[in-house]
C-alpha atoms as a PDB file:
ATOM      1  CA  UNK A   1     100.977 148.254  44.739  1.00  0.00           C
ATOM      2  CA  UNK A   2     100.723 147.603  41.299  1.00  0.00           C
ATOM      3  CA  UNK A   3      96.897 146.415  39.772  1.00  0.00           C
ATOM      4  CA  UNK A   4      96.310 143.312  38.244  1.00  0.00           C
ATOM      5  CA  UNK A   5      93.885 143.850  35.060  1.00  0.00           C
ATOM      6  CA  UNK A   6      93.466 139.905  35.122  1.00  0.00           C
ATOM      7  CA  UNK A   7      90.235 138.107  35.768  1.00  0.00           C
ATOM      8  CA  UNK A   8      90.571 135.675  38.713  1.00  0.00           C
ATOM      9  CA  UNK A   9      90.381 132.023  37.202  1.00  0.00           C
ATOM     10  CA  UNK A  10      88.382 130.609  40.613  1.00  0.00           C
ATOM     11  CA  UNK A  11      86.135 132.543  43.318  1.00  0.00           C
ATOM     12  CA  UNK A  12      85.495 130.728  46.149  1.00  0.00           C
ATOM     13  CA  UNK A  13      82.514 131.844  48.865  1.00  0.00           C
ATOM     14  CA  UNK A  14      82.376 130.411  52.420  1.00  0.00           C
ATOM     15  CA  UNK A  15      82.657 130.720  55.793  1.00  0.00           C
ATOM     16  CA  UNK A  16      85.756 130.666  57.841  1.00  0.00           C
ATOM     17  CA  UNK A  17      85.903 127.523  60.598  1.00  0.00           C
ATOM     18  CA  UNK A  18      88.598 125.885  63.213  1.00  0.00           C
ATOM     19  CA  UNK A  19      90.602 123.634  61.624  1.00  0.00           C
ATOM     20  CA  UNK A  20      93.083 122.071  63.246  1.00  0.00           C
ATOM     21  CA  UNK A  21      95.675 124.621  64.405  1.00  0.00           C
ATOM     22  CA  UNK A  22      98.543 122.896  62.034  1.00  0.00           C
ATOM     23  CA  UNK A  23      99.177 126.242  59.815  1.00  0.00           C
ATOM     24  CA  UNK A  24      99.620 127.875  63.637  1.00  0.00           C
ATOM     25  CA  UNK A  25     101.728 125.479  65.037  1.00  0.00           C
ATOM     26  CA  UNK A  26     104.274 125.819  61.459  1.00  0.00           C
ATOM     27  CA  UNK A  27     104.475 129.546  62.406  1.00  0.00           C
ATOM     28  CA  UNK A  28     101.449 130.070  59.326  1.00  0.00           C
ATOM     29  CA  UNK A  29      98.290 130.826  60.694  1.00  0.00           C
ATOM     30  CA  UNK A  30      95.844 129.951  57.959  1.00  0.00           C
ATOM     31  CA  UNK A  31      91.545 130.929  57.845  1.00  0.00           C
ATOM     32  CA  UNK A  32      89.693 127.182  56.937  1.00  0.00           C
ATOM     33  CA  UNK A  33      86.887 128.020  54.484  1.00  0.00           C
ATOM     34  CA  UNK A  34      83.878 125.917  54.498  1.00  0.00           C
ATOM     35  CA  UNK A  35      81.793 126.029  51.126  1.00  0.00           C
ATOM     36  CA  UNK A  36      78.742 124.055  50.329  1.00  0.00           C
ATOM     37  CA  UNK A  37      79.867 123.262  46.717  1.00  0.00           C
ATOM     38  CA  UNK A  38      82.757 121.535  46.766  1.00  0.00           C
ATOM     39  CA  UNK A  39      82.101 119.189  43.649  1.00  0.00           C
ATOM     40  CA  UNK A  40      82.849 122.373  42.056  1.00  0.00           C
ATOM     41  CA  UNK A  41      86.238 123.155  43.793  1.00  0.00           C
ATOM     42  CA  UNK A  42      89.164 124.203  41.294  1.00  0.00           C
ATOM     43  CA  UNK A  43      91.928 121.460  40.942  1.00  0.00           C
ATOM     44  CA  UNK A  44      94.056 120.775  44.178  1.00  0.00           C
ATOM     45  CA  UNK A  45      97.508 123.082  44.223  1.00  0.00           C
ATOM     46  CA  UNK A  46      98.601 126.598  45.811  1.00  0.00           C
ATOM     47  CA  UNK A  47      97.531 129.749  44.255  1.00  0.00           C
ATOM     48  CA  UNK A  48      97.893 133.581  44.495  1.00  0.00           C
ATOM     49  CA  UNK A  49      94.932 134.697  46.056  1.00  0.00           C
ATOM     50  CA  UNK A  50      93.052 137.724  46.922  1.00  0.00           C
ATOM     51  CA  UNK A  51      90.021 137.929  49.978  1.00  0.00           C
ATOM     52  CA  UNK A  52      87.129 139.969  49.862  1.00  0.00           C
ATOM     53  CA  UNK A  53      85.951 140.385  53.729  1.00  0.00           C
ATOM     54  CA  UNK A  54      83.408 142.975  54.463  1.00  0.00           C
ATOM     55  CA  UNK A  55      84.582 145.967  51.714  1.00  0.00           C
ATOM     56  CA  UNK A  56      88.254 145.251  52.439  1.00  0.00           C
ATOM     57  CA  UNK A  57      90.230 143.399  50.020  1.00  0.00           C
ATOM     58  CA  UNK A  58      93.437 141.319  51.138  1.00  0.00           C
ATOM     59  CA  UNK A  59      95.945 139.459  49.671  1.00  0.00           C
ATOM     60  CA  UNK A  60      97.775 136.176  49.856  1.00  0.00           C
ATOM     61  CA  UNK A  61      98.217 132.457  49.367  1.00  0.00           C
ATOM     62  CA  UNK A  62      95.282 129.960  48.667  1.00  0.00           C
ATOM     63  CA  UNK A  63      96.100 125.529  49.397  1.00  0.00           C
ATOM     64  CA  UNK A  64      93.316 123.309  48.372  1.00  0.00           C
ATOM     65  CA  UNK A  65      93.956 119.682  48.797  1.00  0.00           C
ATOM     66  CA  UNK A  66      95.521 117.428  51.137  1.00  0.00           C
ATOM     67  CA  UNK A  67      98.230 118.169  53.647  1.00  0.00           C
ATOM     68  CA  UNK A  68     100.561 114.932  53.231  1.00  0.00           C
ATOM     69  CA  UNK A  69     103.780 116.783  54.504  1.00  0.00           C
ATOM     70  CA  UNK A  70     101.816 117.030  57.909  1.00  0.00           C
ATOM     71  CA  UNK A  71      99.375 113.905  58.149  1.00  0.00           C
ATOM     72  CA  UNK A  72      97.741 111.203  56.453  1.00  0.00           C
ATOM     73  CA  UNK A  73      94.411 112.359  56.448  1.00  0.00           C
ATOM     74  CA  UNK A  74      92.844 112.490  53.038  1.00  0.00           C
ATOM     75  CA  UNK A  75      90.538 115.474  53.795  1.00  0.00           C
ATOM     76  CA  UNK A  76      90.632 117.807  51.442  1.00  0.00           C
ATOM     77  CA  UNK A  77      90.918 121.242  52.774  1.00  0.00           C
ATOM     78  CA  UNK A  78      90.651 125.120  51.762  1.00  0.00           C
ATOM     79  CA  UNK A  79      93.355 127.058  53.320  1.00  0.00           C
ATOM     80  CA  UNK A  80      94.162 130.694  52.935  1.00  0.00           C
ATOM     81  CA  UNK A  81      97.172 132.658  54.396  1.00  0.00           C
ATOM     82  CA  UNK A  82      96.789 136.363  54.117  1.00  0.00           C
ATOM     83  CA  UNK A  83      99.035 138.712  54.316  1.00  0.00           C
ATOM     84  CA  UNK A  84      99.824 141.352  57.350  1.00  0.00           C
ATOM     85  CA  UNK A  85      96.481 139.856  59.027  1.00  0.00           C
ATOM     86  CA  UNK A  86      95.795 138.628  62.420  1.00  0.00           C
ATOM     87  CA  UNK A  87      92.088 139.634  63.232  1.00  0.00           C
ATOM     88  CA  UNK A  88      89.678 136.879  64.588  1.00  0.00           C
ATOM     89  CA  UNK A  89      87.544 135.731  61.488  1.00  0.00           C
ATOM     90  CA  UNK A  90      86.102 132.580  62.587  1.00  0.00           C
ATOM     91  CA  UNK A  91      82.327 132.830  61.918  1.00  0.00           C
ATOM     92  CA  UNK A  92      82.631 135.450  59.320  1.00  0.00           C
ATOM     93  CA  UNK A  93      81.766 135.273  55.347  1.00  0.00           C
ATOM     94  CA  UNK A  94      85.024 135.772  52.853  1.00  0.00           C
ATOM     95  CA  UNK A  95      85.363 135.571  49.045  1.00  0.00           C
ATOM     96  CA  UNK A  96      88.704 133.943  47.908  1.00  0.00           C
ATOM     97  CA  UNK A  97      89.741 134.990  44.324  1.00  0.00           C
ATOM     98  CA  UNK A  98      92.078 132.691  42.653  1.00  0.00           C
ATOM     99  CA  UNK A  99      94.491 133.883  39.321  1.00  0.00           C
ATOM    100  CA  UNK A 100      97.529 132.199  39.014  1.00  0.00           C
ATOM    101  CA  UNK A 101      98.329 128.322  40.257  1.00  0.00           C
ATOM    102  CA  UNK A 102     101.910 128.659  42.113  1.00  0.00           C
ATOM    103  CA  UNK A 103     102.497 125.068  42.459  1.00  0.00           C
ATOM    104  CA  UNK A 104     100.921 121.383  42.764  1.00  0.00           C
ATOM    105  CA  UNK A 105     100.097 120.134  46.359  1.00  0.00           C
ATOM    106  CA  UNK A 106     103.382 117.969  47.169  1.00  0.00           C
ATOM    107  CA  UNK A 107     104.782 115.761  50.403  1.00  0.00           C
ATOM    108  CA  UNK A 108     108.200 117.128  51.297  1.00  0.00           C
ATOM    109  CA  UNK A 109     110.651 114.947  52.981  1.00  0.00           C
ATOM    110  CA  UNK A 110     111.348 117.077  55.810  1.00  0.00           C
ATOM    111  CA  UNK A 111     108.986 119.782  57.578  1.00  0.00           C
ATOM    112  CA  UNK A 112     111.984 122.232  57.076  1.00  0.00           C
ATOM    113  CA  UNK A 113     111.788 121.751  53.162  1.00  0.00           C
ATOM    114  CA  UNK A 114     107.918 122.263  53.329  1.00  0.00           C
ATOM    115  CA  UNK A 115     108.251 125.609  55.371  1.00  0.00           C
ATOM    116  CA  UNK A 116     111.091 127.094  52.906  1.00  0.00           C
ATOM    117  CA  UNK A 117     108.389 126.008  49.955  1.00  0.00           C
ATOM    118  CA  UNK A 118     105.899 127.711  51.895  1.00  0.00           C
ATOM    119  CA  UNK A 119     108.142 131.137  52.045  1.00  0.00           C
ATOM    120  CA  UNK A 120     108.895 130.968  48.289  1.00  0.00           C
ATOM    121  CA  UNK A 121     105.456 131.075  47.654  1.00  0.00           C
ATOM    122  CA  UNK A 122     104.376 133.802  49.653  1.00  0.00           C
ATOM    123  CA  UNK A 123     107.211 135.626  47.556  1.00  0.00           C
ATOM    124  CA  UNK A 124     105.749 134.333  44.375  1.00  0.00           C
ATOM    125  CA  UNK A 125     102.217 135.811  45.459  1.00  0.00           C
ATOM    126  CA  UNK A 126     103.953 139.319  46.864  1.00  0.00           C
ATOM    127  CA  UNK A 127     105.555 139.840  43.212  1.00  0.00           C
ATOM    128  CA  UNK A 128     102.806 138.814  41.377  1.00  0.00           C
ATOM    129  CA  UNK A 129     100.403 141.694  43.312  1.00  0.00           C
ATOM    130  CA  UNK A 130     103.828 143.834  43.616  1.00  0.00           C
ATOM    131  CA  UNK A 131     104.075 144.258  46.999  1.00  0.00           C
ATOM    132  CA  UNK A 132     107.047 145.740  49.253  1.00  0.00           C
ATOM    133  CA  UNK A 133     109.181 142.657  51.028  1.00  0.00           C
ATOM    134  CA  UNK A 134     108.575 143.715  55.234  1.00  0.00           C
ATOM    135  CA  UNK A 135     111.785 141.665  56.826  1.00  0.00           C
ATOM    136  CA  UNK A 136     113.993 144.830  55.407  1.00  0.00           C
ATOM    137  CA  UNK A 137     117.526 142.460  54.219  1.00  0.00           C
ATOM    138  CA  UNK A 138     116.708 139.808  56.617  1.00  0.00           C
ATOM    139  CA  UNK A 139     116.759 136.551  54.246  1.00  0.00           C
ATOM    140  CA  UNK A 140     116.006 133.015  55.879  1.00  0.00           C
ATOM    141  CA  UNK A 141     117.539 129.675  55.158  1.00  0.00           C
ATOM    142  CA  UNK A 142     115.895 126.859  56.578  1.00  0.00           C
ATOM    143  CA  UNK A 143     118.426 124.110  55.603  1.00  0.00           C
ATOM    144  CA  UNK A 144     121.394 125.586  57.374  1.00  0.00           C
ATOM    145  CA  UNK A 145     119.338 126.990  60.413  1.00  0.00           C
ATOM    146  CA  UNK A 146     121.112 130.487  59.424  1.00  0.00           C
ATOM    147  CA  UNK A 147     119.929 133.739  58.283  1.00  0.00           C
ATOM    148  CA  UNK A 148     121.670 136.286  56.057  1.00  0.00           C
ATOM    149  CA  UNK A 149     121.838 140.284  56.964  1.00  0.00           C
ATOM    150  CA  UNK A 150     123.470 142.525  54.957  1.00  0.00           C
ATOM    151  CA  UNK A 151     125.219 139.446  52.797  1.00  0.00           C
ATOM    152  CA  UNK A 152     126.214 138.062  55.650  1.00  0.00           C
ATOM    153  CA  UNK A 153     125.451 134.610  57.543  1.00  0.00           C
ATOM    154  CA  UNK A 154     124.531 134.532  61.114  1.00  0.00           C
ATOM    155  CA  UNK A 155     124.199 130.910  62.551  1.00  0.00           C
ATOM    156  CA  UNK A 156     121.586 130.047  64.953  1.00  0.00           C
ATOM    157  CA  UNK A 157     121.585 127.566  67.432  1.00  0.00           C
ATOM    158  CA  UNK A 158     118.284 124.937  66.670  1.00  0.00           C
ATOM    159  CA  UNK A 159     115.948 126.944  69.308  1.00  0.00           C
ATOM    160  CA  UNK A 160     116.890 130.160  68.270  1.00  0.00           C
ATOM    161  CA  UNK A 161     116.764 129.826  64.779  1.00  0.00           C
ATOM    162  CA  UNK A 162     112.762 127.918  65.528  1.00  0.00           C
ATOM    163  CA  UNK A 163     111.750 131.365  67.779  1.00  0.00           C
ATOM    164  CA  UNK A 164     113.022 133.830  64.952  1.00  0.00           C
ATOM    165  CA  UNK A 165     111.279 132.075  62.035  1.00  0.00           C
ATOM    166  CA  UNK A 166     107.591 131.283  64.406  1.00  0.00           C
ATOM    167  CA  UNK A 167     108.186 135.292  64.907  1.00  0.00           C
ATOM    168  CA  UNK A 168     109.457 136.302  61.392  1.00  0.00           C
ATOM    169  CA  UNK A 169     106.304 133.771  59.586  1.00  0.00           C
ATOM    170  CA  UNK A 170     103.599 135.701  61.223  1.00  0.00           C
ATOM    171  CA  UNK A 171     104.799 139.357  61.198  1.00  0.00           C
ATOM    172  CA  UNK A 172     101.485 140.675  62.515  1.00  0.00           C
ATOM    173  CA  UNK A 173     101.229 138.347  65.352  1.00  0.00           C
ATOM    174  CA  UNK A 174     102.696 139.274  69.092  1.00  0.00           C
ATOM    175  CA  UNK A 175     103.421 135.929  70.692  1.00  0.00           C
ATOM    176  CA  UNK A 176     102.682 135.496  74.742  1.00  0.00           C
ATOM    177  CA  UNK A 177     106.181 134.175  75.895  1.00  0.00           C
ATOM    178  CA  UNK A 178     104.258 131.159  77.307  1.00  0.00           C
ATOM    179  CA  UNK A 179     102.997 130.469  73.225  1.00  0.00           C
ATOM    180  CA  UNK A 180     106.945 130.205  72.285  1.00  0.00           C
ATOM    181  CA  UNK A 181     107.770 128.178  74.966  1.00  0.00           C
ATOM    182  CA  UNK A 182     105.094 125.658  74.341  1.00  0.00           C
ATOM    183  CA  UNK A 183     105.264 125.770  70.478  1.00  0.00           C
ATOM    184  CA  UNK A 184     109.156 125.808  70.220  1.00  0.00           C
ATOM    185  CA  UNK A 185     109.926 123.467  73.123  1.00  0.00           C
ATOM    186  CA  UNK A 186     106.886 121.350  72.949  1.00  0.00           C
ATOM    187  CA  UNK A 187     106.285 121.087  76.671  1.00  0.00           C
ATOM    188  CA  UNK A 188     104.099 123.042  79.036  1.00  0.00           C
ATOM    189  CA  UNK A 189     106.080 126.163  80.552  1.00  0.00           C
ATOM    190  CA  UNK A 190     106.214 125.105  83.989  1.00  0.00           C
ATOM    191  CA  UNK A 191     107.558 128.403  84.589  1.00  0.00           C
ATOM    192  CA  UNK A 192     110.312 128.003  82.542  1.00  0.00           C
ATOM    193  CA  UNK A 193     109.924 131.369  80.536  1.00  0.00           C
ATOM    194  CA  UNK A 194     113.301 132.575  81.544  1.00  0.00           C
ATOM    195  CA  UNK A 195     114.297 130.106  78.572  1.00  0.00           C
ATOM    196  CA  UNK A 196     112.361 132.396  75.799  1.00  0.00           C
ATOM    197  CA  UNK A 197     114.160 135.526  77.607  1.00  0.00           C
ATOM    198  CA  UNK A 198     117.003 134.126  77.191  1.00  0.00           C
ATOM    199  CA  UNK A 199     117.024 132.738  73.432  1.00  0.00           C
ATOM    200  CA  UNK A 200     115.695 136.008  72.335  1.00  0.00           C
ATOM    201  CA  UNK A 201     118.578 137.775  74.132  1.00  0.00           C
ATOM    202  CA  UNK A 202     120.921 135.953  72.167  1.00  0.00           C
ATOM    203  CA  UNK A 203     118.849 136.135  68.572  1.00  0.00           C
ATOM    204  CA  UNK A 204     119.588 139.979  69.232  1.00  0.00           C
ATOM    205  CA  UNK A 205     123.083 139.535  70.225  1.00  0.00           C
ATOM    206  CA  UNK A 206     123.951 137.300  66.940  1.00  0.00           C
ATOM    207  CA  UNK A 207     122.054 139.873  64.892  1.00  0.00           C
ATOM    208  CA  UNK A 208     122.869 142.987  66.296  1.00  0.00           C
ATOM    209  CA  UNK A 209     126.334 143.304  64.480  1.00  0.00           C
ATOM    210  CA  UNK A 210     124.947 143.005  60.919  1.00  0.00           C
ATOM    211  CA  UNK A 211     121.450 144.794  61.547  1.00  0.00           C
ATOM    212  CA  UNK A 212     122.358 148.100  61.062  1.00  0.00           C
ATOM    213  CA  UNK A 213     120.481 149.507  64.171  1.00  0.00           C
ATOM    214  CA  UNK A 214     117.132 147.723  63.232  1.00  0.00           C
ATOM    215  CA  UNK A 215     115.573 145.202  65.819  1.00  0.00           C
ATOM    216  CA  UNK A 216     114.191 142.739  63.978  1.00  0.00           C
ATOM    217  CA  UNK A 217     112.379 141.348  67.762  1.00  0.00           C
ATOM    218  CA  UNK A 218     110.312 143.962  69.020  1.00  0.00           C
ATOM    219  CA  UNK A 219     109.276 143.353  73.179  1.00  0.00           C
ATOM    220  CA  UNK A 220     105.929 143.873  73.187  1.00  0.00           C
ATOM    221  CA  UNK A 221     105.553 145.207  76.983  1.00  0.00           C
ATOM    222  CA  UNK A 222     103.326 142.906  79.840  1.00  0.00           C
ATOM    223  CA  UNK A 223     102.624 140.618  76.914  1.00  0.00           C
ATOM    224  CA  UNK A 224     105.543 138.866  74.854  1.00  0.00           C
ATOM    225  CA  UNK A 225     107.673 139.563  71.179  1.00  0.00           C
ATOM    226  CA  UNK A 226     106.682 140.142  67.959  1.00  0.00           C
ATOM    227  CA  UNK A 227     108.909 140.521  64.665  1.00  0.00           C
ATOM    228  CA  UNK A 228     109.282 143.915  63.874  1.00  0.00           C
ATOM    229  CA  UNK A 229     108.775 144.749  59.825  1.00  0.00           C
ATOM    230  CA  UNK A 230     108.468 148.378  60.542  1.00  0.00           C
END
């Protein structure tokens, strides 16, 4: 990983809370930071970011402002995505260190258009701290519902395409197949899981031709799937 010798331009102190579930439900779990100064908050955009919890030190993508794309609220909120995390903060104390603004806060058209955004700046934010890419030559396009292995495009049907990227947008994460079901087809399961088996049965079989032995969906045994990055 390469060091940054920069001075973050922001540091923000407070204490992570339930929000809303929104990030979650967009396949990008985010920790909600409450501070008690907020007339001092830095100017609304997305930034690179790093988090101090306990004496480990994270990295990842900071939002403060509105979420227009995804309601009309005008609540301003502190979000932070962080990368190759999924441990249970809520409760807990973090420091957020801001250097570089990425982008303004912007309403996007379509909730596809906001999630491709949201991709290009977690690239930004890995190149900026130099870290390693974990989805191998797996590339994502969220326009055309395809993704691209090894220069070539593999077309997904609408649900499959929905399952790989909730899977692929939260790497550390091993989904219950009930948690797909609901967040992918919107209804309860009703015992209708045989309809995640079978979706990721044929991700796999689309993929497996231009993978190059890797499997990208890894079964995680009595509980669900999880991408694989390894």
């Amino acid at each position: 990983m390469k060091e940054k010798l920069n001075e973050p331009i922001y540091t923000l102190t407070g204490t992570v809370i339930h929000g809303r579930g929104i990030g979650k439900h967009v396949g990008t779990p985010t920790a909600n930071i409450a501070i008690e100064k907020k007339d001092f908050l830095p100017k609304t955009g997305v930034y690179v970011a790093d988090i101090l919890l306990g004496d480990k030190r994270y990295y990842g993508v900071t939002h403060i402002g509105t979420r227009p794309t995804l309601d009309n609220d005008s609540f301003v909120s502190i979000e932070t995505y962080i990368f190759d995390f999924d441990k249970d903060i809520y409760g807990c104390t973090i420091t957020v260190n801001l250097y570089k603004k990425l982008r303004e806060v912007r309403k996007f058209n379509e909730l596809s258009l906001l999630l491709e955004q949201i991709a290009n700046d977690r690239t930004m934010a890995q190149e900026f701290w130099g870290l390693k890419q974990t989805n191998h030559t797996l590339h994502i396009d969220v326009n055309r519902h395809c993704v691209i292995l090894e220069q070539q495009e593999v077309y997904l049907s609408t649900n499959e395409f929905e399952v790989l990227y909730l899977l692929l947008q939260s790497p550390q994460t091993a989904f219950t197949k009930e948690q797909i079901y609901e967040q992918i087809w919107h209804e309860p399961t009703n015992n209708h899981l045989h309809a995640v088996e079978n979706t990721i049965f044929q991700i796999r079989k689309r993929l497996k031709p231009y993978c190059m032995g890797h499997e990208y969906i890894k079964t995680v045994i009595g509980y669900g799937y999880k991408f694989n990055s390894e």
